[in-house]
Protein backbone atom coordinates (compact mmCIF):
# COMPACT_ATOMS: atom_id res chain seq x y z
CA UNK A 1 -53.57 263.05 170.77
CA UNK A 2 -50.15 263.17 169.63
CA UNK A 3 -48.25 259.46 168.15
CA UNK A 4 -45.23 260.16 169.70
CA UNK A 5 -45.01 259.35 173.71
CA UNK A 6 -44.87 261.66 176.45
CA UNK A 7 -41.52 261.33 177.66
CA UNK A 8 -40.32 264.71 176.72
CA UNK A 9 -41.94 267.69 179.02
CA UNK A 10 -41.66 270.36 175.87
CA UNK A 11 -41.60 274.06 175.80
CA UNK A 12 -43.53 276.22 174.72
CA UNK A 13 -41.71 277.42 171.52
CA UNK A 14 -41.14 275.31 168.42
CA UNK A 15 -37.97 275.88 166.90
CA UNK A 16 -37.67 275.97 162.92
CA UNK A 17 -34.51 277.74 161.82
CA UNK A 18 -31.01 279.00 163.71
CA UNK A 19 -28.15 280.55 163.12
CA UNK A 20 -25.30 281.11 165.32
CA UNK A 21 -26.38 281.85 168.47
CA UNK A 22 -29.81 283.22 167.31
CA UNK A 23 -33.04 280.98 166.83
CA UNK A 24 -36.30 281.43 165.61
CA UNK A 25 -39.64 279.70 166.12
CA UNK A 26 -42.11 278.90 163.87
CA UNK A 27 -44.31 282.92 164.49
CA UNK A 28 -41.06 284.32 163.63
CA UNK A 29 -40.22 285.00 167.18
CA UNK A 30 -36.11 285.32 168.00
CA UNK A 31 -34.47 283.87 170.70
CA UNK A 32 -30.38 284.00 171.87
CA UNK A 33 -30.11 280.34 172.49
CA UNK A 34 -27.97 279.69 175.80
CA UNK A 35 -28.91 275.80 175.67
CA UNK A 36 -26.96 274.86 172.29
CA UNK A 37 -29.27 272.20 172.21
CA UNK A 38 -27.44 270.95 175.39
CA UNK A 39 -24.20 271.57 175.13
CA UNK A 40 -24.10 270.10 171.46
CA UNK A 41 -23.95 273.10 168.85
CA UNK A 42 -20.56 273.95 170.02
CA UNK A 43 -20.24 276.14 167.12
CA UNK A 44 -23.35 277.25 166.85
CA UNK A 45 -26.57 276.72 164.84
CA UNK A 46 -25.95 276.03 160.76
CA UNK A 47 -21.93 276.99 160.88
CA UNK A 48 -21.06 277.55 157.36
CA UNK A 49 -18.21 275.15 157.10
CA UNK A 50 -19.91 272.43 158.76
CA UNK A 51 -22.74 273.39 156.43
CA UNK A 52 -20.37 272.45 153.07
CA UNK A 53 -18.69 269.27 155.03
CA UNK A 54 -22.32 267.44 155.41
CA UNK A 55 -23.66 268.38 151.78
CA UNK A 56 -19.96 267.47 150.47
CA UNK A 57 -20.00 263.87 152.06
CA UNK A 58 -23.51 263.76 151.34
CA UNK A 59 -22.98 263.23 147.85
CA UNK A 60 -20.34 260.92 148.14
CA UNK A 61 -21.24 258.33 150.41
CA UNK A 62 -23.93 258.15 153.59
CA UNK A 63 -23.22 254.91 155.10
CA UNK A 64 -21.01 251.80 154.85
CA UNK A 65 -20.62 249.23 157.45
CA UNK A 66 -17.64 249.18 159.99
CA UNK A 67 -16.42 245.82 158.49
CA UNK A 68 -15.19 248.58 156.14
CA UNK A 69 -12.49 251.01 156.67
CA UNK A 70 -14.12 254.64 157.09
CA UNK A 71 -11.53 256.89 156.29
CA UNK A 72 -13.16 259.98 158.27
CA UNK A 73 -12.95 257.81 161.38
CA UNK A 74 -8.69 257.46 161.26
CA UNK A 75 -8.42 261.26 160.85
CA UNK A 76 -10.62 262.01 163.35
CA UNK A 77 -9.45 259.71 165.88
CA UNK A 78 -6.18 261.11 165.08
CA UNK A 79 -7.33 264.86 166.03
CA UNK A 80 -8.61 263.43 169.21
CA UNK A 81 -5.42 261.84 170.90
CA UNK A 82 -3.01 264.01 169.26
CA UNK A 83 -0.37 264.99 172.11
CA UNK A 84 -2.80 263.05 174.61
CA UNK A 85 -1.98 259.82 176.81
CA UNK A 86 -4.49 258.43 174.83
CA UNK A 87 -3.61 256.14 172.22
CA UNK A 88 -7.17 254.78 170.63
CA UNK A 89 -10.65 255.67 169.70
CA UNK A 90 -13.99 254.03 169.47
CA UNK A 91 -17.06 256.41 167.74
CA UNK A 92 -20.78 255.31 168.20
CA UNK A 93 -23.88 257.45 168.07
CA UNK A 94 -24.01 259.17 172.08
CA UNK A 95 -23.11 259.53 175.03
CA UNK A 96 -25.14 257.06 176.61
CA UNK A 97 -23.22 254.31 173.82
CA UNK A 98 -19.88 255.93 174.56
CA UNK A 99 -20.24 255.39 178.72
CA UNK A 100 -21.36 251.87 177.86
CA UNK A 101 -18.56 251.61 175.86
CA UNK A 102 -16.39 252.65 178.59
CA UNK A 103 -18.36 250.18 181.30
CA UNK A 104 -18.14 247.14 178.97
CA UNK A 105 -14.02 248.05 178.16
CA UNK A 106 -12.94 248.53 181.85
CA UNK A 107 -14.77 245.26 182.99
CA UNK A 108 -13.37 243.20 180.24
CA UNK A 109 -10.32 244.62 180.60
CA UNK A 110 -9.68 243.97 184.17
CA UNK A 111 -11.80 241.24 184.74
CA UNK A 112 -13.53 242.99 187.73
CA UNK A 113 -17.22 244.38 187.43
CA UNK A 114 -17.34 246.86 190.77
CA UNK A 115 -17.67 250.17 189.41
CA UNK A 116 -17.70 253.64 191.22
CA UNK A 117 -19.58 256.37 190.70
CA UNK A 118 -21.29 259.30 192.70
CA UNK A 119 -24.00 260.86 193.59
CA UNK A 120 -25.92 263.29 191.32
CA UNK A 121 -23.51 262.45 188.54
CA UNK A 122 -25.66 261.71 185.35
CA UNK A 123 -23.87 259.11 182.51
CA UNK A 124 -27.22 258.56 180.52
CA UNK A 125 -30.48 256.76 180.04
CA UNK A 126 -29.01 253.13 178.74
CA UNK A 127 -29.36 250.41 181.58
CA UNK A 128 -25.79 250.27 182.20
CA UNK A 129 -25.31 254.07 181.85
CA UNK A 130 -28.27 254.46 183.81
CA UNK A 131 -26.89 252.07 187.22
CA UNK A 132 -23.90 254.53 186.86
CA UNK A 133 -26.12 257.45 187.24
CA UNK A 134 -25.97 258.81 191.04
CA UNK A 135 -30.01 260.11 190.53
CA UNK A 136 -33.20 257.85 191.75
CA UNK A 137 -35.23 260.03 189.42
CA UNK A 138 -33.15 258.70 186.41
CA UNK A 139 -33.76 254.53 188.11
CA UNK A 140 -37.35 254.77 189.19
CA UNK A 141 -39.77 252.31 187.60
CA UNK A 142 -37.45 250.71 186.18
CA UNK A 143 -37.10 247.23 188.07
CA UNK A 144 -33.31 245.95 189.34
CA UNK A 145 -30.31 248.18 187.60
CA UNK A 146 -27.04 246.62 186.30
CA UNK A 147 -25.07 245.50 189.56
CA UNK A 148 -21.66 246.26 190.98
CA UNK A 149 -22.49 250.13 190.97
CA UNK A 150 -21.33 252.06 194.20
CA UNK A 151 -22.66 255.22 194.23
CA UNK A 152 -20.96 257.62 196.66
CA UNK A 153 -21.25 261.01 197.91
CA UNK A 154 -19.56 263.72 195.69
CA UNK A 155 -15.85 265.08 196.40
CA UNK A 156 -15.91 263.17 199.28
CA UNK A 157 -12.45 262.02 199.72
CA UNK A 158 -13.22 259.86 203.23
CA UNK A 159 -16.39 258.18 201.38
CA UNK A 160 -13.68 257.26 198.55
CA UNK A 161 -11.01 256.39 200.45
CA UNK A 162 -13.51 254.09 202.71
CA UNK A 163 -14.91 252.10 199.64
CA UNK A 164 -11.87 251.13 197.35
CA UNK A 165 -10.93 247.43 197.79
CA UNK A 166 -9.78 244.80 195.29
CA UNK A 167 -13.09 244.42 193.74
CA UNK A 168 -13.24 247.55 192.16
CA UNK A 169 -12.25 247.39 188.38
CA UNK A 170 -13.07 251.38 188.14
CA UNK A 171 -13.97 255.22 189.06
CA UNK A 172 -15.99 256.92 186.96
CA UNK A 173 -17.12 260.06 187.07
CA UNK A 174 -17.42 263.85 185.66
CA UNK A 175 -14.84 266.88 185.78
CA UNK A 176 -18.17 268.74 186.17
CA UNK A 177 -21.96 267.34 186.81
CA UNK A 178 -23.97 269.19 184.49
CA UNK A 179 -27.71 267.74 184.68
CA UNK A 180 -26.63 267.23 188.73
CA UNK A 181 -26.14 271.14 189.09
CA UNK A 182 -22.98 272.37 187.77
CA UNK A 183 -20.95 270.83 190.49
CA UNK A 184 -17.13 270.89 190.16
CA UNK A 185 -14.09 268.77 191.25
CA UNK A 186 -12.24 270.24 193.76
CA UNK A 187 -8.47 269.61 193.50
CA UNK A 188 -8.57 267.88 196.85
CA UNK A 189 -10.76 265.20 195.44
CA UNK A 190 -9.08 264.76 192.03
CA UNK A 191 -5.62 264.32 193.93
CA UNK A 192 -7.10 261.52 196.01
CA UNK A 193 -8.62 259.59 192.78
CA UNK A 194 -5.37 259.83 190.94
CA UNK A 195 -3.49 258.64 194.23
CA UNK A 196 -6.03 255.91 194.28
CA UNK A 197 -5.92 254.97 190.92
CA UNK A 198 -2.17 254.76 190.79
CA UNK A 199 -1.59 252.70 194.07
CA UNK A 200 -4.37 249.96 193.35
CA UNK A 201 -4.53 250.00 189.57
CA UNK A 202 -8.00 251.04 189.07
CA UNK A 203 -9.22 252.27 186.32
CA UNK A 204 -10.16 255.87 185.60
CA UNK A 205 -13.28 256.69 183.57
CA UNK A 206 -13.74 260.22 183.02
CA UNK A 207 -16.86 261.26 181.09
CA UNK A 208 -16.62 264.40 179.16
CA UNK A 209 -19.67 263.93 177.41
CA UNK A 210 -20.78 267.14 178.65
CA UNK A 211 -17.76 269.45 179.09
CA UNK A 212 -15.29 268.28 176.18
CA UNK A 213 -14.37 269.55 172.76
CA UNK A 214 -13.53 272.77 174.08
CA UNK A 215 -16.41 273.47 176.58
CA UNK A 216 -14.94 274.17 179.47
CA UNK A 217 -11.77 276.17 177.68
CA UNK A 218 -9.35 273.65 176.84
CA UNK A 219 -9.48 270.73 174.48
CA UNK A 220 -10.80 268.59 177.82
CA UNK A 221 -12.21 269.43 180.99
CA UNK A 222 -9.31 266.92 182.59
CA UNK A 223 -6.66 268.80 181.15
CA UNK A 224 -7.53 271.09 184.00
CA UNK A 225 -6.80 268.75 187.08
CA UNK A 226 -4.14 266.27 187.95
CA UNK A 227 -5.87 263.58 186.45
CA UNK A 228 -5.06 261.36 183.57
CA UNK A 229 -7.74 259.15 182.81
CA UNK A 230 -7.35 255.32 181.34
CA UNK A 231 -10.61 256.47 179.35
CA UNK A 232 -12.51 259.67 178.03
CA UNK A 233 -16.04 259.74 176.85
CA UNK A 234 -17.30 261.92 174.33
CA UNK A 235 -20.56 262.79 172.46
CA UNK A 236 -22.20 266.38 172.47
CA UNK A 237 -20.19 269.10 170.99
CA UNK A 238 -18.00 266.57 168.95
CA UNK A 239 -20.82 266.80 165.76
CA UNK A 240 -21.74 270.20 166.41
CA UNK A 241 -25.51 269.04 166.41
CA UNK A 242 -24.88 265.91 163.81
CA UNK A 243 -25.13 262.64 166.13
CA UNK A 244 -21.55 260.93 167.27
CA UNK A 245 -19.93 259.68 170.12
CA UNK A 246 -16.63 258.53 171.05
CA UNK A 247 -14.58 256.30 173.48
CA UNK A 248 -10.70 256.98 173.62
CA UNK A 249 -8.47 254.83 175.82
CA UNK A 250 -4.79 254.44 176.46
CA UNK A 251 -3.13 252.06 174.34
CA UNK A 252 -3.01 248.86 177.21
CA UNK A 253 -6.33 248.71 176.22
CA UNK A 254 -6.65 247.83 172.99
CA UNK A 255 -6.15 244.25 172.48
CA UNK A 256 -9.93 244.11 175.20
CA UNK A 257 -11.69 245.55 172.14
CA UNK A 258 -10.86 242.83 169.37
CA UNK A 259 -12.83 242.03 166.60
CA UNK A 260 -16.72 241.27 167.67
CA UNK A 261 -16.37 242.16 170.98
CA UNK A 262 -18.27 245.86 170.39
CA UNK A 263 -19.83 247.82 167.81
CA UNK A 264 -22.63 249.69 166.44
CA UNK A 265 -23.71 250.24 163.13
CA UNK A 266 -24.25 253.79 162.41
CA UNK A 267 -21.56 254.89 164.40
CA UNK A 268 -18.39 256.47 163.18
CA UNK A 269 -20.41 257.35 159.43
CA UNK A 270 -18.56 259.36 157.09
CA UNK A 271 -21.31 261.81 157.40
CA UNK A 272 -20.85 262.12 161.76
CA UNK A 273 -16.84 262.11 160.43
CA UNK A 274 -17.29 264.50 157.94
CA UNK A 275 -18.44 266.80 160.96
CA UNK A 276 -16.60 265.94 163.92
CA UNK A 277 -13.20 266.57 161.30
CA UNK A 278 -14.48 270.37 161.29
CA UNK A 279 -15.86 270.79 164.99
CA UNK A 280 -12.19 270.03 165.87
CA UNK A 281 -10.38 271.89 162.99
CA UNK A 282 -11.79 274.84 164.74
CA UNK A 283 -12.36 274.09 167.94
CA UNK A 284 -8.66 272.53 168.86
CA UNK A 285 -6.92 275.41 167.81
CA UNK A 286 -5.36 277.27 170.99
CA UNK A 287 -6.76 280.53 169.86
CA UNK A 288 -10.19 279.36 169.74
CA UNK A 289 -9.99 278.06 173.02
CA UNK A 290 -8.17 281.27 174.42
CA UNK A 291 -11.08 282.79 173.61
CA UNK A 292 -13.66 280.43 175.28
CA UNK A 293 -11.69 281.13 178.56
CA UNK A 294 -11.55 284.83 177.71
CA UNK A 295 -15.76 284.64 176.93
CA UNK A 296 -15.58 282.51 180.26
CA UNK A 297 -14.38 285.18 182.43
CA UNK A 298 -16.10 287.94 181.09
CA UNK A 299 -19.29 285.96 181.18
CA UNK A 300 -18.81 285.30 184.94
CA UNK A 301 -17.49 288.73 185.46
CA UNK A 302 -20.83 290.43 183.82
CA UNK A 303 -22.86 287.89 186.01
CA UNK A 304 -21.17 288.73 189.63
CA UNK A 305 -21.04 292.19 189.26
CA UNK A 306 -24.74 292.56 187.87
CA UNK A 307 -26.35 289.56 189.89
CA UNK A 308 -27.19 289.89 193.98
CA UNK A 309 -24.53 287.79 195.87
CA UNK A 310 -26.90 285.74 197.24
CA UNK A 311 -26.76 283.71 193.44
CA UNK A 312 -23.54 281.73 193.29
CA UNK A 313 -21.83 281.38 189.77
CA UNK A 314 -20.33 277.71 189.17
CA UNK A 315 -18.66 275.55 186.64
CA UNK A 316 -15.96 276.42 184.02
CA UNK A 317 -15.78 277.86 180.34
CA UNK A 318 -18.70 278.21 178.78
CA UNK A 319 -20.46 275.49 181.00
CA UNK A 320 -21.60 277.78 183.92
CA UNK A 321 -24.84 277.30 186.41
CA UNK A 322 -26.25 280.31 188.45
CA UNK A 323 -26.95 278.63 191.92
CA UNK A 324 -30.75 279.80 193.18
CA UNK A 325 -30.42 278.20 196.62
CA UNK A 326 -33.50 276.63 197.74
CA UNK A 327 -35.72 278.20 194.83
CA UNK A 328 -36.67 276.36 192.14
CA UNK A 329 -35.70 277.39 189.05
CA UNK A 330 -38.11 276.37 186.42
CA UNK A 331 -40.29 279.81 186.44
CA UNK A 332 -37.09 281.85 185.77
CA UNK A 333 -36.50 279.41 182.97
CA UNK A 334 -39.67 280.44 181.54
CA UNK A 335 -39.75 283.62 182.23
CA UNK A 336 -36.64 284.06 180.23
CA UNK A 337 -38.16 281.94 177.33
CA UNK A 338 -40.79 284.57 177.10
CA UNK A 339 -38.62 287.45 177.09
CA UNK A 340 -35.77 285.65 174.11
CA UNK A 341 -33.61 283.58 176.01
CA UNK A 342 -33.30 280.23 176.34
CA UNK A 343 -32.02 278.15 179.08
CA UNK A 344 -32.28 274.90 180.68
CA UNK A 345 -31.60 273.71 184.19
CA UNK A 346 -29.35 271.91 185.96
CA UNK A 347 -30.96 269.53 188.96
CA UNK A 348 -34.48 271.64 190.46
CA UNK A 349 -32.24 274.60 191.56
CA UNK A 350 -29.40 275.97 189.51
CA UNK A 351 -30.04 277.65 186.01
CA UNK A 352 -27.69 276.09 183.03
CA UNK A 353 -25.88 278.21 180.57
CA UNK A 354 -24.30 277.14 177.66
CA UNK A 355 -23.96 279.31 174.76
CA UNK A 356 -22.01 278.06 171.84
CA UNK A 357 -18.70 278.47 172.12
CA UNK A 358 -18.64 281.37 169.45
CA UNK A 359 -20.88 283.28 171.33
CA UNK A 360 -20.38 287.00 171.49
CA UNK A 361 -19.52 289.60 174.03
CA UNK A 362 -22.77 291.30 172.85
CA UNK A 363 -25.06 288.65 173.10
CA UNK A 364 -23.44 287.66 176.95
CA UNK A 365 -24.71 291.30 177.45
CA UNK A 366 -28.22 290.29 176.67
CA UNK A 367 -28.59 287.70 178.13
CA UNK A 368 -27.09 289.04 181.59
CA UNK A 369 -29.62 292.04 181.06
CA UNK A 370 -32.49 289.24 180.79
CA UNK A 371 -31.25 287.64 183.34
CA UNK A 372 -31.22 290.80 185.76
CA UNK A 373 -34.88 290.92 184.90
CA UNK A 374 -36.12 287.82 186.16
CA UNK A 375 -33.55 287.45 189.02
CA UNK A 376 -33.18 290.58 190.58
């Protein structure tokens, strides 16, 4: 019997080495890997110039305590609200620490603890991440969650409209639900939250855990709508596959956060700095993320033409689902694992793809051509 716990149902191949998009298990078998270990190697596996950043920094210094100034954290926050509303930043380890980050800030902040979120929306495994998350799967077992959570039914303006009162302190939710299945904001729906938000002075949480840094095409998935959030999460494809998260907020909000009210103590290392300072050298610059949306569209182009039109194709950039309808989707995802591909779902019935974001036109084309296999 193993001595680690069961809480992770693992696949069949055991990854050992990668390099851009391509990954190898331990028999020497290849794989194109359309997971980036969730949405996190946005630049793909072992990136050269991330490569020389961590063994640079690694010989300098590893950790120090945030009673110290980092210097990697000041640049970095820099990169991240440059020509943004957003006037501060706040790194920790996840996602889960940056949403609880985000819950603790907008309660303290406004002195109000009613919080609303929505259903199938997914904010991470932390108890109060965890009461924000619109899935019983994610609660159950677990006893009573953290309270003041209103979950509500997804770009459902009426449902929204119906439920705001003084009480609540803030919305939170995601441009697009990845674990819930790839499910979008429609403009109606971000129009009414930012006409909501501005007429009672609620707060607006957006996490971009998932679809920032580039993911969806531009620098974040907001950028895209009419919304201007008070705060942004982030985690994911900010380290490129090194563990960070951050918290940006508008600058109103920074005299909530004083000294000893938050903190962690790995978070914000010069080693996670060292990283996130390249993920966003590259990934911020407009060509790179020209080509994302360019990757994008010929991605979803490939997949409607070659696919039946009984599949839908959802999400944005390089964050797209293939909708199943009622079938479940966990034998294609093993089907494909057998023949090189590797993919992970999104809620029982839509498949998950997310290349890195420096994934070729060639290896979209074999993928699709795996995909045709299983689906078709």
């Amino acid at each position: 019997m193993s001595a680690l716990f069961g809480n992770y149902g693992q696949r069949r191949a055991q990854i050992v080495k990668g390099q851009g998009t391509v990954v190898e298990d331990a028999n020497g078998k290849q794989y194109l890997d359309f997971t980036s270990g969730i949405a996190v190697v946005s630049l793909g596996h072992a990136h050269p110039a991330i490569v020389k950043a961590l063994q640079a920094q690694s010989e300098q210094l590893w950790h120090i305590s945030n009673l110290f100034d980092i210097v990697g954290q000041e640049k970095v926050a820099q990169k991240l609200v440059a020509d943004t509303h957003f006037a501060h930043a706040f790194f920790c380890n996840s996602g889960a620490e940056a949403n609880e980050a985000a819950i603790k800030l907008a309660r303290k902040y406004t002195g109000k603890h009613h919080i609303i979120t929505f259903e199938k929306s997914f904010h991470g495994r932390t108890f109060g991440a965890m009461s924000a998350t619109g899935q019983s799967k994610i609660h159950n077992g677990f006893g009573p969650l953290v309270e003041k959570f209103t979950i509500l039914p997804f770009n459902d303006v009426a449902a929204l409209e119906a439920a705001i009162d003084d009480s609540v302190a803030a919305i939170m939710l995601e441009m697009i639900q990845g674990e819930g299945g790839v499910n979008s904001v429609t403009p109606e729906f971000a129009t009414a939250i930012a006409t909501i938000c501005e007429e009672k002075g609620i707060l607006l949480i957006v996490d971009e855990v998932q679809t920032g840094i580039g993911r969806t095409g531009t620098r974040y998935a907001y950028e895209q709508t009419v919304l201007k959030p008070t705060i942004v999460t982030l985690a994911k494809g900010l380290g490129g596959g090194f563990p960070v998260g951050a918290m940006l907020g508008i600058a109103e909000l920074y005299d909530t956060f004083n000294a000893g009210t938050h903190g962690t103590t790995f978070g914000g290392n010069p080693l996670a700095m060292s990283v996130a300072e390249v993920v966003l050298e590259h990934v911020f610059e407009p060509a790179f993320l020209q080509q994302v949306q360019e990757l994008s569209h010929y991605f979803v182009e490939q997949l409607t033409q070659q696919l039946p039109s009984s599949y839908t194709i959802q999400g944005k950039g390089l964050l797209l689902g293939i909708g199943c309808g009622e079938t479940e989707v966990a034998p294609y995802i093993a089907q494909a694992e057998e023949k090189g591909l590797l993919l992970v779902g999104a809620g029982p019935t839509v498949i998950r793809l997310l290349p890195p974001l420096t994934v070729s036109k060639s290896e979209i084309d074999e993928a699709v051509a795996i995909l045709k296999t299983i689906l078709l």
